[in-house]
N, C-alpha and C. Protein backbone atom coordinates (compact mmCIF):
# COMPACT_ATOMS: atom_id res chain seq x y z
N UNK A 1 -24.86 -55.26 -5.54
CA UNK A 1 -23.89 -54.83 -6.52
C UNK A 1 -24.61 -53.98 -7.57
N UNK A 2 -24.10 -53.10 -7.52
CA UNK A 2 -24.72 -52.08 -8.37
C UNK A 2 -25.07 -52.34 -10.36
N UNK A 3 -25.56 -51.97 -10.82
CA UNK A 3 -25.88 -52.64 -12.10
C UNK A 3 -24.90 -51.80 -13.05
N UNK A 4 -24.60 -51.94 -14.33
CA UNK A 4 -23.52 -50.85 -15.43
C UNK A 4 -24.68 -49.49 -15.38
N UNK A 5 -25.55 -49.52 -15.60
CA UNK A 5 -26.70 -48.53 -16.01
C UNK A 5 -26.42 -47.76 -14.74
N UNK A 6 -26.38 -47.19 -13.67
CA UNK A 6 -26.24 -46.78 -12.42
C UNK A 6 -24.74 -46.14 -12.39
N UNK A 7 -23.87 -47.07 -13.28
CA UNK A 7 -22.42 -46.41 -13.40
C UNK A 7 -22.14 -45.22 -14.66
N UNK A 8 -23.48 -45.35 -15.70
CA UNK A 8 -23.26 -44.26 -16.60
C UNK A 8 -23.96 -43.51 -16.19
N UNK A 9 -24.98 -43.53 -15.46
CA UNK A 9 -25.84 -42.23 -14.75
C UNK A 9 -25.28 -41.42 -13.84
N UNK A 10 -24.25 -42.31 -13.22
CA UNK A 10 -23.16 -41.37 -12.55
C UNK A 10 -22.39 -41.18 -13.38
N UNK A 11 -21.73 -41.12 -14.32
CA UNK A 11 -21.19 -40.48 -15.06
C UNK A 11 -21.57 -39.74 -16.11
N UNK A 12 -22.04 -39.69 -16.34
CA UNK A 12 -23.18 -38.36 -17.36
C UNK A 12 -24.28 -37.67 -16.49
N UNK A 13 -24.51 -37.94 -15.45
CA UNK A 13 -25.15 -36.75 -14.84
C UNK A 13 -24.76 -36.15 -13.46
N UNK A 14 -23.50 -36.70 -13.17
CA UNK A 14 -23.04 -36.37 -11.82
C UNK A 14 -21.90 -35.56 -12.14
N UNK A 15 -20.79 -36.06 -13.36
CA UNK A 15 -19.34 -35.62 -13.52
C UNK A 15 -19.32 -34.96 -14.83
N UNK A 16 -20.75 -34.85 -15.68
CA UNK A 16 -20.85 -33.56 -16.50
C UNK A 16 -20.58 -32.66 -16.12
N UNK A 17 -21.35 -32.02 -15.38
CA UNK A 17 -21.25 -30.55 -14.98
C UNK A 17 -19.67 -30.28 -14.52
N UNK A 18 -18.77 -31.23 -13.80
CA UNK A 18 -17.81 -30.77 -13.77
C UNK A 18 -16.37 -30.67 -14.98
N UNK A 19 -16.94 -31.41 -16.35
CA UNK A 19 -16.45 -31.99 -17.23
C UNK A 19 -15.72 -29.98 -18.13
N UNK A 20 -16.59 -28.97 -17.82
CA UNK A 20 -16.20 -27.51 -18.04
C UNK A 20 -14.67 -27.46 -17.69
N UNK A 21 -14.35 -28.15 -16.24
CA UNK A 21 -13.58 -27.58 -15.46
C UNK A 21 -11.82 -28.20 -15.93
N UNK A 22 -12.18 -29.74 -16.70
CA UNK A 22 -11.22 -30.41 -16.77
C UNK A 22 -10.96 -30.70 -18.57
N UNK A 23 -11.57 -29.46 -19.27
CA UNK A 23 -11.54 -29.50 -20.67
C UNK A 23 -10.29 -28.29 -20.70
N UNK A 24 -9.92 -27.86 -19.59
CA UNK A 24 -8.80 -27.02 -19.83
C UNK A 24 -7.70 -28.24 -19.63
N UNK A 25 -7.76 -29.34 -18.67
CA UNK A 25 -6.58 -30.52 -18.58
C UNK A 25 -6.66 -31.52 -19.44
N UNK A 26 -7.32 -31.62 -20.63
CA UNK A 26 -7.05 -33.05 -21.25
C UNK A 26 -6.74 -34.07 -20.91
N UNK A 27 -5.53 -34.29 -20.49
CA UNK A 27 -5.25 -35.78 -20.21
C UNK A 27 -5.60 -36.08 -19.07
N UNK A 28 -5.71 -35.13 -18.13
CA UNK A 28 -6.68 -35.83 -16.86
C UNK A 28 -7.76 -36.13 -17.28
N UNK A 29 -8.59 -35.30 -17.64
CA UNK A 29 -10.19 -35.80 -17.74
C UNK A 29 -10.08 -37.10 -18.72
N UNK A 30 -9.10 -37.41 -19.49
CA UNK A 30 -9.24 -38.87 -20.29
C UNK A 30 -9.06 -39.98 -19.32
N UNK A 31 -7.80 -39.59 -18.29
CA UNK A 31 -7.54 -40.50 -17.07
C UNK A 31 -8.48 -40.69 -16.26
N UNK A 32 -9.33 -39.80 -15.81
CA UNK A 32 -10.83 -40.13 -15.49
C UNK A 32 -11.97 -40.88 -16.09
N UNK A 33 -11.76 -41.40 -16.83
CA UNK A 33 -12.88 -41.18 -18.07
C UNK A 33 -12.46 -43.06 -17.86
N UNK A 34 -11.22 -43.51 -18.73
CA UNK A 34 -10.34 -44.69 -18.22
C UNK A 34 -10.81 -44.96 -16.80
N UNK A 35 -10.38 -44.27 -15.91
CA UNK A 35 -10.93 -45.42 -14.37
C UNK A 35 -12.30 -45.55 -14.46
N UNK A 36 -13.33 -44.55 -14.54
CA UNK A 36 -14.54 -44.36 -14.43
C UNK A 36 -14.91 -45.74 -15.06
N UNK A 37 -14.72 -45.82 -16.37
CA UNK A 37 -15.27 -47.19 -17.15
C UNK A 37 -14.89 -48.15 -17.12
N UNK A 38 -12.88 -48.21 -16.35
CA UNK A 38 -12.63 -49.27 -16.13
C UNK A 38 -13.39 -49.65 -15.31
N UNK A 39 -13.45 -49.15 -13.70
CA UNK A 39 -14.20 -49.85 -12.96
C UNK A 39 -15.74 -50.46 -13.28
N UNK A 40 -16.34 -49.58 -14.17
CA UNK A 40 -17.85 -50.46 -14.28
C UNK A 40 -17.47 -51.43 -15.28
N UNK A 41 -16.03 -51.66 -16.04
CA UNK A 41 -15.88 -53.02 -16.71
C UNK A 41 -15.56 -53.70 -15.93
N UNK A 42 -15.37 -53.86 -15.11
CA UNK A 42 -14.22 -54.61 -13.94
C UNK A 42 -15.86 -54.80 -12.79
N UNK A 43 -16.75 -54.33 -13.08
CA UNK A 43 -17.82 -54.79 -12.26
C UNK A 43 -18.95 -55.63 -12.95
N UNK A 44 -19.32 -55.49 -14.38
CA UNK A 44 -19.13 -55.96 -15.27
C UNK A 44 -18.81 -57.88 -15.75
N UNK A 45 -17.46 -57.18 -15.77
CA UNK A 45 -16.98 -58.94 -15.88
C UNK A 45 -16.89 -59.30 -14.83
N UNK A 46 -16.82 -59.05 -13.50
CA UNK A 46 -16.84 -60.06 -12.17
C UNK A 46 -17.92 -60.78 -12.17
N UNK A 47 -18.84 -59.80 -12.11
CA UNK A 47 -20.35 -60.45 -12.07
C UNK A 47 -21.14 -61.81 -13.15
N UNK A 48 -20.42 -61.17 -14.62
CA UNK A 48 -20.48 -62.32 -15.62
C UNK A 48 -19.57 -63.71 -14.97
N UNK A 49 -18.26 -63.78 -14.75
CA UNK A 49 -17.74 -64.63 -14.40
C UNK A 49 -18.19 -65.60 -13.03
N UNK A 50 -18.47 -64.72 -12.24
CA UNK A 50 -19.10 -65.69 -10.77
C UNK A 50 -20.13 -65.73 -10.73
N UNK A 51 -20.67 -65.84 -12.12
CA UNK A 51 -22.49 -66.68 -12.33
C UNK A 51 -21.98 -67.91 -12.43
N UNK A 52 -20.85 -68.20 -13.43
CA UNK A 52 -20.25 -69.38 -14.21
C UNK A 52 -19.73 -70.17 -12.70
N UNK A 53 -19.09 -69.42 -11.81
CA UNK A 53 -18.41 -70.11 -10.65
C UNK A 53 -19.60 -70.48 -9.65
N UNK A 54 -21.13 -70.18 -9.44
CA UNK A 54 -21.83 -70.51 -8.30
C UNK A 54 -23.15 -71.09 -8.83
């Protein structure tokens, strides 16, 4: 399972460069931005929680 640190390195050095392209769409690139971090919260707290469960 991948660590949070690994999920902002993909996101600041993978989906920068395309970040030019989606400053003309606003609310997409925020809707990106939302899943992007949801999911590394949502990977995040799983991992905190099923220490407590095993």
């Amino acid at each position: 399972m991948p660590g949070t640190a690994v999920g902002l390195i993909f996101i600041d050095f993978i989906v920068r460069p395309f970040a030019k392209i989606f400053e003309k769409m606003p609310i997409l690139m925020i809707a990106m931005l939302v899943i992007f971090y949801g999911i590394i919260a949502y990977i995040v707290l799983r991992s905190a929680y099923l220490v407590d469960k095993q």
